[in-house]
Protein backbone atom coordinates (compact mmCIF):
# COMPACT_ATOMS: atom_id res chain seq x y z
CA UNK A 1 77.28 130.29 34.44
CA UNK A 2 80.11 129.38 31.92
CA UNK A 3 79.75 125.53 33.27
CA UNK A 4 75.90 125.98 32.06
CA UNK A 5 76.93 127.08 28.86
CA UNK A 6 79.67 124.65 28.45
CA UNK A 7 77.22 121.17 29.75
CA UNK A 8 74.57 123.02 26.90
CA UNK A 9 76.77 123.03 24.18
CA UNK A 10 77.91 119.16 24.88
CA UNK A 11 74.31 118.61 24.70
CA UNK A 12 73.35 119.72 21.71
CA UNK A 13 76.14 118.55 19.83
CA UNK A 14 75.51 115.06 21.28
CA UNK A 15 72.21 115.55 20.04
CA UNK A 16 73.39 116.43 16.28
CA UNK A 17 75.98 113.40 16.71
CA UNK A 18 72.69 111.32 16.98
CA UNK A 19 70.51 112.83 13.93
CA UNK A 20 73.45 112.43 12.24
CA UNK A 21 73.76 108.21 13.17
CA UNK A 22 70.18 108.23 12.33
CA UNK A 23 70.15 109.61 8.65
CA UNK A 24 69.51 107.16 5.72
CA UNK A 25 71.75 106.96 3.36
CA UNK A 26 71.02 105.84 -0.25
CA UNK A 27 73.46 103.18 -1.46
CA UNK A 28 74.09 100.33 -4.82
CA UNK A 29 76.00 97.78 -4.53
CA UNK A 30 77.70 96.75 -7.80
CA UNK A 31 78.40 93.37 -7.09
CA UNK A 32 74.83 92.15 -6.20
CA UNK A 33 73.05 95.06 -8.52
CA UNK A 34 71.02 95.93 -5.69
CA UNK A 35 69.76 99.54 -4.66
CA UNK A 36 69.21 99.97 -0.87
CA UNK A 37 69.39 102.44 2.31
CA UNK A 38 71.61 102.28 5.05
CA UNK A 39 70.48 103.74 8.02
CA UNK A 40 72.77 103.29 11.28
CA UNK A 41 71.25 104.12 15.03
CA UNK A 42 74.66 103.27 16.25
CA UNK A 43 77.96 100.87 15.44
CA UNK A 44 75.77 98.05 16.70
CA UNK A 45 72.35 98.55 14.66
CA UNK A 46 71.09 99.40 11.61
CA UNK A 47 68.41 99.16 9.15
CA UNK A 48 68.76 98.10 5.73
CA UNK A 49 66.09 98.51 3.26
CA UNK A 50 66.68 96.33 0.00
CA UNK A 51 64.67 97.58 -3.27
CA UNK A 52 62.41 95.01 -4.54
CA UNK A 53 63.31 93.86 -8.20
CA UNK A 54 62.26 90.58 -10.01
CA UNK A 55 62.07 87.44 -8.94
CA UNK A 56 65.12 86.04 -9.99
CA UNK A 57 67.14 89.20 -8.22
CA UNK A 58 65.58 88.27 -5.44
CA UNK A 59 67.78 85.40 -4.12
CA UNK A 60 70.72 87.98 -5.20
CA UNK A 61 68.96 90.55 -2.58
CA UNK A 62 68.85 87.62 0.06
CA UNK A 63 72.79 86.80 -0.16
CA UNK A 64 73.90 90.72 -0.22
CA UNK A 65 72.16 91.03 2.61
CA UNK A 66 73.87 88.37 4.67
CA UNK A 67 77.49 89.66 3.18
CA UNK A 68 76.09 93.30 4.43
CA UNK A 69 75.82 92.14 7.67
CA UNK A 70 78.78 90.59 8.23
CA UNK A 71 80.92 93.47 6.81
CA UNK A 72 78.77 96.06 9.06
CA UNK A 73 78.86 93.81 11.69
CA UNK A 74 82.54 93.92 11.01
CA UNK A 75 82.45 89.58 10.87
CA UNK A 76 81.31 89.60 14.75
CA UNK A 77 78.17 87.58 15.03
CA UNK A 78 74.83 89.12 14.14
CA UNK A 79 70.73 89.24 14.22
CA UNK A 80 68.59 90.21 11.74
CA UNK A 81 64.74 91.26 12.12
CA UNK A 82 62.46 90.95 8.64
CA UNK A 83 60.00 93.94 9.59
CA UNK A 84 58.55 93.70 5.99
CA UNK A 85 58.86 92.74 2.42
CA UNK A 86 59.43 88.78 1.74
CA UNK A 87 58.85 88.29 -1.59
CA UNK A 88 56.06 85.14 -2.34
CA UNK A 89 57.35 83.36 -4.66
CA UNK A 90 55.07 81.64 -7.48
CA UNK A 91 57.09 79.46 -9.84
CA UNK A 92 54.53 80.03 -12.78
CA UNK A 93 52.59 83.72 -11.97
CA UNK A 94 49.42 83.39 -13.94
CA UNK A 95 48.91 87.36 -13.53
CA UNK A 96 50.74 90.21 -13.09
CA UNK A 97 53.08 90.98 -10.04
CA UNK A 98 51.76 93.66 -7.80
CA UNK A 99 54.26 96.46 -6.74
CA UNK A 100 56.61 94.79 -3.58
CA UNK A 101 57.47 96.73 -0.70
CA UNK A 102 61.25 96.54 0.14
CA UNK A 103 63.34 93.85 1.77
CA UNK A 104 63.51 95.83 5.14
CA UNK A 105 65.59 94.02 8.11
CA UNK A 106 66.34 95.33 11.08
CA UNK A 107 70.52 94.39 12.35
CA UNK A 108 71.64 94.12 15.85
CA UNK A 109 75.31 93.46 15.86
CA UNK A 110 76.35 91.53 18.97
CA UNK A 111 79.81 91.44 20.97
CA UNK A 112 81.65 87.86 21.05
CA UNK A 113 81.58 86.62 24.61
CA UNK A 114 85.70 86.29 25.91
CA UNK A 115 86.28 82.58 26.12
């Protein structure tokens, strides 16, 4: 009986250790001015959603994104997944930009193969 209690209480606190993992967390990054969530499944993948801004911030949003990865990656090598929200880019709009979904990549650190 006490082993069943014991094997249920490991479960459900592996269970909250996993909600937890899962939660997204609002950040800014003051270097790049960007506003984005962090949201990590585990030490090996995440998803980063990138606020959409103007044009010009955009190429900042592209390079914090690659810097993000390698410092979450922890400079191991990495993969990133676009799920959504490439920017077109129009050198000369002639109307008004619609609202733009965020930057939203997907980021699968992987393990360096021993040599």
């Amino acid at each position: 009986m006490l082993s069943k209690i014991f094997g249920l209480l490991l479960l459900v606190s592996c269970a909250g250790q996993a909600e937890q993992l899962a939660k997204a967390e609002r950040l800014y990054d003051f270097d790049h001015k960007v506003h984005y969530s962090l949201t990590a499944y585990s030490e090996q993948e995440f998803l980063l959603e990138i606020d959409a801004d103007t044009y010009t911030h955009f190429a900042n949003q592209s390079v914090f994104l690659l810097r993000q990865a390698s410092v979450l990656c922890k400079e191991q090598p990495f993969a990133l997944k676009v799920i959504s929200g490439v920017q077109e880019y129009r050198a000369l709009p002639t109307e008004p930009r619609a609202y733009q979904a965020p930057l939203t990549v997907q980021l699968r650190c992987e393990l360096k193969a021993n040599k």
